[in-house]
Protein backbone atom coordinates (compact mmCIF):
# COMPACT_ATOMS: atom_id res chain seq x y z
CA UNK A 1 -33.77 -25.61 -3.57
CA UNK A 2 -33.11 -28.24 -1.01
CA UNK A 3 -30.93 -27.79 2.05
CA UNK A 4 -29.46 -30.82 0.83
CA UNK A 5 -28.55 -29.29 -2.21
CA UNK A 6 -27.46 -25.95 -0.90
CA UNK A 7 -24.88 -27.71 1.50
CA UNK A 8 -23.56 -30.10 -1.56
CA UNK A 9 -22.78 -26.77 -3.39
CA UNK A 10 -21.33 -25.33 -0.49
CA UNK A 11 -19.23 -28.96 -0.72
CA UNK A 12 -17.59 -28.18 -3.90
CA UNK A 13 -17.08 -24.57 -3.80
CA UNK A 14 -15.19 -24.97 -0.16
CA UNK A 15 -13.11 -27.55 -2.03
CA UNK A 16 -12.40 -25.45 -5.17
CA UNK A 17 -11.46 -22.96 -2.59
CA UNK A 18 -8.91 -25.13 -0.68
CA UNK A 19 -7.35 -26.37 -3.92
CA UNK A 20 -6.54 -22.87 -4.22
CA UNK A 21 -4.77 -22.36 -0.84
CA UNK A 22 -3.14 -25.98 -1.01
CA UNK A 23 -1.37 -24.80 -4.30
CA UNK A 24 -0.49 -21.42 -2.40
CA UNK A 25 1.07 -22.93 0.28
CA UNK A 26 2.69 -25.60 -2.17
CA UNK A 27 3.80 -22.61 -3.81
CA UNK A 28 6.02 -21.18 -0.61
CA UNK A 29 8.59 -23.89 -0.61
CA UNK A 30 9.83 -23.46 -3.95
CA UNK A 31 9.87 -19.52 -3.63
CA UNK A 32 12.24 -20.05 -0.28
CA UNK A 33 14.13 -23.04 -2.38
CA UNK A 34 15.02 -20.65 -5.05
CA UNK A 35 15.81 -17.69 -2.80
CA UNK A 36 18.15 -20.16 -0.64
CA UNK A 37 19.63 -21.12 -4.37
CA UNK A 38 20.51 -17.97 -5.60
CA UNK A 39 21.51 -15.99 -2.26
CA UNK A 40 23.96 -18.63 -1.89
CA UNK A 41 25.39 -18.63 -5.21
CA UNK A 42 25.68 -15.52 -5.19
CA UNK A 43 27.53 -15.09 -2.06
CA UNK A 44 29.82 -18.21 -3.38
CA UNK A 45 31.08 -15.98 -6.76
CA UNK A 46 31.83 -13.17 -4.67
CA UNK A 47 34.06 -15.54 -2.39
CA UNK A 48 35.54 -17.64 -5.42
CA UNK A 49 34.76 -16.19 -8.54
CA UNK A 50 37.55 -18.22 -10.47
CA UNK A 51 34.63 -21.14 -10.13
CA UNK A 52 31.55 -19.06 -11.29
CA UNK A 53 30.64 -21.92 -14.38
CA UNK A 54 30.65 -24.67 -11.61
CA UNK A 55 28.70 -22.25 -9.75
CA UNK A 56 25.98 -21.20 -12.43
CA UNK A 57 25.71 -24.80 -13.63
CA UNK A 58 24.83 -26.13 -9.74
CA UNK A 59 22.45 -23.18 -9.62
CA UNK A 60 20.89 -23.74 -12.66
CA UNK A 61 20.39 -27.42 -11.52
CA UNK A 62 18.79 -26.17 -8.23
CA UNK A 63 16.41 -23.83 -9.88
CA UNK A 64 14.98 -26.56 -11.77
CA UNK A 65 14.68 -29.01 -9.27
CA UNK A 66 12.45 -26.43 -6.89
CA UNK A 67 10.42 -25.16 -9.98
CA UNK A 68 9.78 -29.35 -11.02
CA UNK A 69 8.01 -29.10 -7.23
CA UNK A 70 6.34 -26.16 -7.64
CA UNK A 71 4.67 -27.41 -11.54
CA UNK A 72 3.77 -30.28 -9.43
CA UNK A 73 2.22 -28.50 -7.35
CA UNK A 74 0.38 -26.90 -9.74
CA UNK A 75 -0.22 -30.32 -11.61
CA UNK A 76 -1.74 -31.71 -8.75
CA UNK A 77 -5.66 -30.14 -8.23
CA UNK A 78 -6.19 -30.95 -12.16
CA UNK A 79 -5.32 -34.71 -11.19
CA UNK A 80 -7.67 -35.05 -8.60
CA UNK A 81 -10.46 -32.56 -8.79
CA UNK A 82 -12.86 -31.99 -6.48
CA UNK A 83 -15.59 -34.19 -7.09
């Protein structure tokens, strides 16, 4: 086996391996999205909790917009692979 060879293994496996922590840290965002989402809601129905649909439905909304990122996220390594 080359040297050549060895390093342009080394290549792809330090690649796979950084897809891996890119989606990680891709992964954070969302997790503090949702946590910001429902912390706040929550603290909103104990203040009014005449308004709780309004307040479930904007939630709701929010959760789906930070899990779209995080699928994305997810999405993105199979789109471009390391070659």
């Amino acid at each position: 086996m080359s040297a050549l060879q060895t390093l342009a293994e080394t290549s792809v496996a330090i690649k796979g391996n950084l897809g891996s922590i890119g989606y990680g840290l891709a992964a954070i965002g969302p997790g503090v999205g949702v946590g910001i989402i429902f912390g706040n809601g929550t603290q909103a129905l104990a203040r009014q909790p005449e308004a709780a649909g309004l307040i479930r439905a904007n939630q709701i909304l929010g959760f789906a917009f930070c899990e779209a990122l995080a699928l994305i996220g997810l999405v993105m390594p199979f789109v471009y692979p390391a070659s």
